[in-house]
Protein backbone atom coordinates (compact mmCIF):
# COMPACT_ATOMS: atom_id res chain seq x y z
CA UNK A 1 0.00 0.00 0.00
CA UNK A 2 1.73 2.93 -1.27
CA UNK A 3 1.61 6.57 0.19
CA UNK A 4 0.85 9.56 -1.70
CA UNK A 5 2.04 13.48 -1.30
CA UNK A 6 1.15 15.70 -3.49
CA UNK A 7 2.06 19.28 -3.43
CA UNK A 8 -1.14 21.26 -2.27
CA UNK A 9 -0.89 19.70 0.89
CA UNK A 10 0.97 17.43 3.24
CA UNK A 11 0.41 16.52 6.58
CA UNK A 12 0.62 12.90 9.00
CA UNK A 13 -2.59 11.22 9.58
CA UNK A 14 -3.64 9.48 12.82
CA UNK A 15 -3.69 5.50 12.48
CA UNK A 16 -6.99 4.00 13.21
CA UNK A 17 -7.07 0.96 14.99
CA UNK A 18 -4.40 -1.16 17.98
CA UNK A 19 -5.32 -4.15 15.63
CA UNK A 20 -1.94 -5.26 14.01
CA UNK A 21 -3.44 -6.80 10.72
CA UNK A 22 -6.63 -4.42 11.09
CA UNK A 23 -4.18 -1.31 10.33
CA UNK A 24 -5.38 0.54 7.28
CA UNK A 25 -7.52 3.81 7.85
CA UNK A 26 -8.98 6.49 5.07
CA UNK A 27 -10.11 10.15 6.31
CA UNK A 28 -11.73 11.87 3.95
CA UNK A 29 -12.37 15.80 4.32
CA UNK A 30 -14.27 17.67 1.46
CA UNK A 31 -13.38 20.82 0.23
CA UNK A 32 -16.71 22.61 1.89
CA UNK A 33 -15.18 21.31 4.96
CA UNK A 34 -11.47 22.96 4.70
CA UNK A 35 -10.68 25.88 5.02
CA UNK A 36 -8.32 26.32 1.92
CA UNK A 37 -10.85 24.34 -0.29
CA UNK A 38 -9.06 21.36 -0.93
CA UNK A 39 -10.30 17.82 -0.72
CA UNK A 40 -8.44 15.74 1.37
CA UNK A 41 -8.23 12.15 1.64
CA UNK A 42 -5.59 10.09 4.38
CA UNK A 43 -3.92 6.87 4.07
CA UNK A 44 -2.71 5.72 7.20
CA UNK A 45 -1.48 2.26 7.89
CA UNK A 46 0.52 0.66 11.25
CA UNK A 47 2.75 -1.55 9.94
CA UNK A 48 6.60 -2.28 11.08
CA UNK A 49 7.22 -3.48 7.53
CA UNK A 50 5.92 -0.85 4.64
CA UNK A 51 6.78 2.05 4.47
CA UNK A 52 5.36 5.49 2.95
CA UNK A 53 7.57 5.17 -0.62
CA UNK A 54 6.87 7.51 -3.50
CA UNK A 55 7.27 5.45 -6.59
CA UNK A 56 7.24 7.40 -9.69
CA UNK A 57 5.20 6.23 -12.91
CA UNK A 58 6.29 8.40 -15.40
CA UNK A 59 3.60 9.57 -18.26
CA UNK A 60 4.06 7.52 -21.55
CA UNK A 61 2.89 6.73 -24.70
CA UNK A 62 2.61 3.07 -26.06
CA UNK A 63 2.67 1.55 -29.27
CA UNK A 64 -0.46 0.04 -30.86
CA UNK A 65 -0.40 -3.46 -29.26
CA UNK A 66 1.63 -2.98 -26.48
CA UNK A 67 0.84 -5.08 -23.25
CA UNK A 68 1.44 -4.59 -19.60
CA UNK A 69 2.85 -7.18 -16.72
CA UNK A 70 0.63 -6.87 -13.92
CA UNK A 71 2.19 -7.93 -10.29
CA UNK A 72 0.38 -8.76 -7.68
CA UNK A 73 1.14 -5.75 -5.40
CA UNK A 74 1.53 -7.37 -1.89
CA UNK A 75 3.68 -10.44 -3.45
CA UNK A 76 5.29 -9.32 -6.18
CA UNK A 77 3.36 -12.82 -8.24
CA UNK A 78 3.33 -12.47 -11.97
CA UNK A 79 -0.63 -12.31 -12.41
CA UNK A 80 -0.64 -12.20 -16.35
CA UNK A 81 -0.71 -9.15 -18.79
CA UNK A 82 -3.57 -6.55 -19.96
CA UNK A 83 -3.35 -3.95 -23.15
CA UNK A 84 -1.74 -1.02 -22.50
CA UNK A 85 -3.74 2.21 -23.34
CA UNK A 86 -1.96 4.38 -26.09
CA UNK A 87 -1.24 7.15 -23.35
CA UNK A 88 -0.58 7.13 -19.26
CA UNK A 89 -0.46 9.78 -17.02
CA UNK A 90 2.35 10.95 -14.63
CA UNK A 91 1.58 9.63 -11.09
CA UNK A 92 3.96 9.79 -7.65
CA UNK A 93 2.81 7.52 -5.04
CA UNK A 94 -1.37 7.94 -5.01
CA UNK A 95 -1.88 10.46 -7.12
CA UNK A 96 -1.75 11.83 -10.81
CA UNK A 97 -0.69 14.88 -12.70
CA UNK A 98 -4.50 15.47 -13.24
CA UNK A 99 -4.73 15.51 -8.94
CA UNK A 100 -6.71 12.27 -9.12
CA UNK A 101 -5.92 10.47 -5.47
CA UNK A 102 -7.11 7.34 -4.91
CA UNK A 103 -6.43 4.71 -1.49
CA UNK A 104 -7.80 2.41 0.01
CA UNK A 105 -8.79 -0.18 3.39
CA UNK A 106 -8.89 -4.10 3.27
CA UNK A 107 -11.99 -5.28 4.93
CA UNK A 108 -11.77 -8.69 3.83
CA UNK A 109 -15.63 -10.05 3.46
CA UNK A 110 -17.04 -13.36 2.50
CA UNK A 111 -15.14 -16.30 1.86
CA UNK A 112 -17.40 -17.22 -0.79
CA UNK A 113 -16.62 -14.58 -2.86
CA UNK A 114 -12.61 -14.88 -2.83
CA UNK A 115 -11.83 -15.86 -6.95
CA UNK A 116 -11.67 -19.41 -7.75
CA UNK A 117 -11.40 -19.17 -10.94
CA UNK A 118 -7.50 -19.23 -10.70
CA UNK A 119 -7.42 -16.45 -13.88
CA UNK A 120 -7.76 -13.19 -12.26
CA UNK A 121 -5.23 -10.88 -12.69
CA UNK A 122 -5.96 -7.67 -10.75
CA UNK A 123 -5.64 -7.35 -7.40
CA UNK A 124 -6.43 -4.03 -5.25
CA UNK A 125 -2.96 -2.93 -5.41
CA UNK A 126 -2.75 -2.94 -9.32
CA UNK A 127 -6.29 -1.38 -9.69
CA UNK A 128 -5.21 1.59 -8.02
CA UNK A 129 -1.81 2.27 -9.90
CA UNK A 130 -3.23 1.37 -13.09
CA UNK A 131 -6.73 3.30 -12.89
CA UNK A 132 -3.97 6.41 -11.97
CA UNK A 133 -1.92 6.14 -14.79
CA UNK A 134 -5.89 6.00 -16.91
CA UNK A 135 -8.15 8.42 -15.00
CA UNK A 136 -8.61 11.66 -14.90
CA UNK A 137 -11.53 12.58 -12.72
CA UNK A 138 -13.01 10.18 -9.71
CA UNK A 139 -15.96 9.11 -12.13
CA UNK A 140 -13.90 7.99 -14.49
CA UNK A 141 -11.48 6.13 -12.32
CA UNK A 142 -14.62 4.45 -10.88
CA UNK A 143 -15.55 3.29 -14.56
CA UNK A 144 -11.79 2.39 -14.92
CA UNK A 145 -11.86 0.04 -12.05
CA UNK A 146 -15.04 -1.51 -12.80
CA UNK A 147 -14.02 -1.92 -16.22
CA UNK A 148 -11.22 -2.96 -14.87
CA UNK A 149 -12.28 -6.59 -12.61
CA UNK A 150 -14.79 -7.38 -15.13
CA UNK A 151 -12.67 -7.99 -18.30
CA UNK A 152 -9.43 -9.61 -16.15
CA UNK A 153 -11.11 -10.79 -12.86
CA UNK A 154 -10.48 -9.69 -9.26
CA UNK A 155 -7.86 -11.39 -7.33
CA UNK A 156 -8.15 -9.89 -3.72
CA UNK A 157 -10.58 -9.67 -1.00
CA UNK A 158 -13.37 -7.66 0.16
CA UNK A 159 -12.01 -3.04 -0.32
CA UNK A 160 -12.95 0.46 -0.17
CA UNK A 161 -11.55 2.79 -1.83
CA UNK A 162 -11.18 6.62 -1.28
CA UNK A 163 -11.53 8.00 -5.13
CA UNK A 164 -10.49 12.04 -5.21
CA UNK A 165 -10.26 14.55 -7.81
CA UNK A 166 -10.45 18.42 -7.09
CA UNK A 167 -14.02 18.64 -7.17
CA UNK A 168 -15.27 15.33 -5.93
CA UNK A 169 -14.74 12.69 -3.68
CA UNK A 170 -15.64 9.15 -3.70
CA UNK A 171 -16.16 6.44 -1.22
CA UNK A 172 -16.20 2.64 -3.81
CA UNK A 173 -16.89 -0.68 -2.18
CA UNK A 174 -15.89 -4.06 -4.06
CA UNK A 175 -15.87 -7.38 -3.33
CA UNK A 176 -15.10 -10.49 -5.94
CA UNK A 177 -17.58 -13.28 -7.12
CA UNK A 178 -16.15 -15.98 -6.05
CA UNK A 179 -16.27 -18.51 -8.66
CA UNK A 180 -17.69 -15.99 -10.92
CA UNK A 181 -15.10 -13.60 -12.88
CA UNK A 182 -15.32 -10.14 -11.46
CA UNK A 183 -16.53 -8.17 -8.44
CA UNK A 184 -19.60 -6.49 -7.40
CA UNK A 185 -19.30 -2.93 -6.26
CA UNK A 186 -21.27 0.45 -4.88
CA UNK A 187 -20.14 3.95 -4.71
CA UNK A 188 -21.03 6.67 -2.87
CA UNK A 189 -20.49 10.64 -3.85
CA UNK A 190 -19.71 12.26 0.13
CA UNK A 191 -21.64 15.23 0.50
CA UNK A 192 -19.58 18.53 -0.14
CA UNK A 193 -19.19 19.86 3.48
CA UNK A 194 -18.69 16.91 4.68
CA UNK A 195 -15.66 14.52 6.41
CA UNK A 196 -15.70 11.20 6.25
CA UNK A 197 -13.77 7.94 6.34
CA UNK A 198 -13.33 4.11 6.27
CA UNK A 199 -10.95 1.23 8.11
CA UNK A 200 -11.30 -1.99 7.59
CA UNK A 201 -15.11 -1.86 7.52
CA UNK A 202 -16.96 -1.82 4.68
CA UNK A 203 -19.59 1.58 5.09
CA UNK A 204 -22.09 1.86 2.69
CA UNK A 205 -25.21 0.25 3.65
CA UNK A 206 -29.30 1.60 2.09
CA UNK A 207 -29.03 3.89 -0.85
CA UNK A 208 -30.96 5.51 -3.19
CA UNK A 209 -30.55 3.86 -6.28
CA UNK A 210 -32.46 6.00 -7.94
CA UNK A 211 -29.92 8.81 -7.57
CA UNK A 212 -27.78 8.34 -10.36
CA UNK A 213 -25.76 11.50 -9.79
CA UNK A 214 -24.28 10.18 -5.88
CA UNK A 215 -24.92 6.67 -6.54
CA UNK A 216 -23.05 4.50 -8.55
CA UNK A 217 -22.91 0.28 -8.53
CA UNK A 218 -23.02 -2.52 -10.90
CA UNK A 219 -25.66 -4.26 -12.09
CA UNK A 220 -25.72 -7.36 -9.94
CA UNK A 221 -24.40 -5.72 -6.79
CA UNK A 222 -28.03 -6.80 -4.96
CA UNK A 223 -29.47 -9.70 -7.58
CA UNK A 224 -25.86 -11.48 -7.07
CA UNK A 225 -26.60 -11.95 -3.54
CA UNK A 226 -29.88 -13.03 -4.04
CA UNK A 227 -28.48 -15.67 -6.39
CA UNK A 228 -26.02 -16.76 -3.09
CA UNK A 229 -29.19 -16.64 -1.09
CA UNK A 230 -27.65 -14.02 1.27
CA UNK A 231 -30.29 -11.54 0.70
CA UNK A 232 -33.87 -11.77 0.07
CA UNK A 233 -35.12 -8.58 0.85
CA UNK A 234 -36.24 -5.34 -1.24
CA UNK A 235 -33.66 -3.34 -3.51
CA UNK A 236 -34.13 0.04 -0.87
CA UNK A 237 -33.28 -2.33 2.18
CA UNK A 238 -30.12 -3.48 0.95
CA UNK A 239 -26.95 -2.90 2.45
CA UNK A 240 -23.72 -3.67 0.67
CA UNK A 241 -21.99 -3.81 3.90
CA UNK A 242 -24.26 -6.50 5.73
CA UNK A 243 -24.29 -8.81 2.83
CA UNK A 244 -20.46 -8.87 1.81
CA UNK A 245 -18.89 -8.76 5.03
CA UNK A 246 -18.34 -11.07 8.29
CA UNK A 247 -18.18 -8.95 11.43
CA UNK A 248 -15.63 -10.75 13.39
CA UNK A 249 -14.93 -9.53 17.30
CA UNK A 250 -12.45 -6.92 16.36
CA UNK A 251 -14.78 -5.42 13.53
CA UNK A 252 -17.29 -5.06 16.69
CA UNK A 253 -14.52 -3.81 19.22
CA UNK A 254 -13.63 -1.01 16.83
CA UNK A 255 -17.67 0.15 16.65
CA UNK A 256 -17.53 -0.08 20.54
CA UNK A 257 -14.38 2.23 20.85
CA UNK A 258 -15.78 5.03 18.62
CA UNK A 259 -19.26 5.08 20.63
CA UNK A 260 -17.34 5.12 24.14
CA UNK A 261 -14.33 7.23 22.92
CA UNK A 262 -14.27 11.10 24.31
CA UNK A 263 -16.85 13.25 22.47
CA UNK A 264 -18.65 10.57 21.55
CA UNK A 265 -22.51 11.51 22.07
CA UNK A 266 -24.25 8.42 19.96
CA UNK A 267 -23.61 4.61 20.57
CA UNK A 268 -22.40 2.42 17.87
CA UNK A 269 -25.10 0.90 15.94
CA UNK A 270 -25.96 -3.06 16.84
CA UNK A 271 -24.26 -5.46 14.39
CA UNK A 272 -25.24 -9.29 13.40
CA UNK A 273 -22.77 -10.97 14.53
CA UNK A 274 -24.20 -14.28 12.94
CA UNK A 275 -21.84 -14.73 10.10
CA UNK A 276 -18.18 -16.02 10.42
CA UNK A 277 -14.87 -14.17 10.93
CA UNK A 278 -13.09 -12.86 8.05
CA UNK A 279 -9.27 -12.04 7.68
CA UNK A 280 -7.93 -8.55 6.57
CA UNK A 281 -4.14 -7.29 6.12
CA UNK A 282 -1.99 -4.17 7.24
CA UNK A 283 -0.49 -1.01 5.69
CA UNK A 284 2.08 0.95 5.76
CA UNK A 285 2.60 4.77 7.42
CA UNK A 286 0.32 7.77 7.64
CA UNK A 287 0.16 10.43 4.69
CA UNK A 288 -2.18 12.97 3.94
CA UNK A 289 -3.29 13.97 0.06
CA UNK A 290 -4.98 17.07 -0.53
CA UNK A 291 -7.01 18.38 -4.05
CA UNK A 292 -7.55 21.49 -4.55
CA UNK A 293 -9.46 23.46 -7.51
């Protein structure tokens, strides 16, 4: 999980959790809510072995033809190759020369939906670094990404991902199909004025999906889990979150500690517990990206 700075701002995060393999944490401020009108997102991660690098992706252009080696980004595993587009952009560690940022938080989720296929060949890592060298604005990254896991398959477990640009930000949740090729996902627009922020946990629950302009998702997102028999409610009772994930005990500690940390005035919402534990994996060290029109 790589860091990003970018030049309009720069500042050290606070981690989220004490969990060691629970580390990863997203704030999110919009520009309504900053004084010098930026939008903001954090990537903070506790982890003794990454570190906040700022690998440089030059902007290129390819030939007609030319492909790409995708890595798997925690392992360094050869996954396969992709087309390359005829032009990237420049990007340094999250973020692109158009002051796209994106990051993200492993939540895990179902073990049903981890790929089985044994053909997908991008994992969260290369979906971020790929959709920056592509993207230009947060919508388009979010087509990017979905485009992304449904032509090549999706080869990690259950993430959110903090999707920035200088006017918008973006909170995307996306979880594989298991045996299926590619991943069903939802996005959310967060309201200018507003902070926000994700870790470990998958957050989007009801929506409107009516509301085309701060609602996004594909086109199974709610009939695939009907299909798995893990929903069988109403399209405006579904929650992406309840459906995809396992709340294990430290999902549930972390809810406790933000209703009985100080300032707190509103208890944590009750969770079902019912499902199974799921496993998630660390970071690396706080940074702060900031957007700014």
């Amino acid at each position: 999980m790589r860091r990003h700075i970018i030049p309009a701002a720069l500042a050290v995060a606070l981690a989220g959790f004490a969990f060691p393999a629970l580390a990863c944490t997203n704030l999110i401020a919009t520009k309504g809510a900053m004084a010098d009108g930026s939008n903001v997102v954090t990537y903070a991660a506790d982890s003794h072995s990454l570190y906040g690098e700022l690998y440089h992706q030059p902007a290129a252009d390819h030939a007609k033809g030319a492909m790409r080696k995708v890595y798997e980004w925690d392992t360094g595993k050869y996954m396969g190759e992709i087309p390359e587009v005829a032009h990237t952009y420049n990007v340094v560690g999250n973020m692109n020369e158009h002051q796209l940022v994106i990051a993200e938080s492993t939540w895990g989720g179902r073990k049903e939906c981890a790929d089985t296929t044994g053909q997908a060949i991008i994992d969260y890592g290369s979906l971020i670094y790929i959709t920056l060298q592509r993207a230009k604005t947060a919508r388009e990254a979010i087509d990017i990404m979905a485009d992304l896991v449904d032509k090549y398959g999706y080869a990690s477990s259950g993430e959110s991902f903090s999707i920035a640009d200088k006017d918008e930000v973006w909170v995307m949740e996306l979880i594989g199909k298991g045996a299926e090729k590619g991943a069903v996902w939802i996005a959310v627009r967060i309201p200018d004025g507003a902070i926000s922020g994700h870790a470990n946990q998958p957050r989007i629950r009801q929506v409107d999906f009516k509301d085309k302009k701060n609602v996004r998702y594909s086109k199974d997102v709610v009939d695939f889990a009907r299909k798995k028999g893990w929903y069988k409610g109403k399209d405006k009772d579904f929650s992406f979150a309840d459906v995809y994930e396992d709340y294990d005990y430290g999902t549930l500690r972390g809810c406790d500690a933000r209703a009985t940390s100080p300032g707190s005035d509103h208890p944590a919402p009750a969770q079902d517990t019912s499902r199974a534990a799921s496993s998630s994996r660390g970071c690396g060290p706080a940074v702060c990206a900031g957007v700014r029109a």
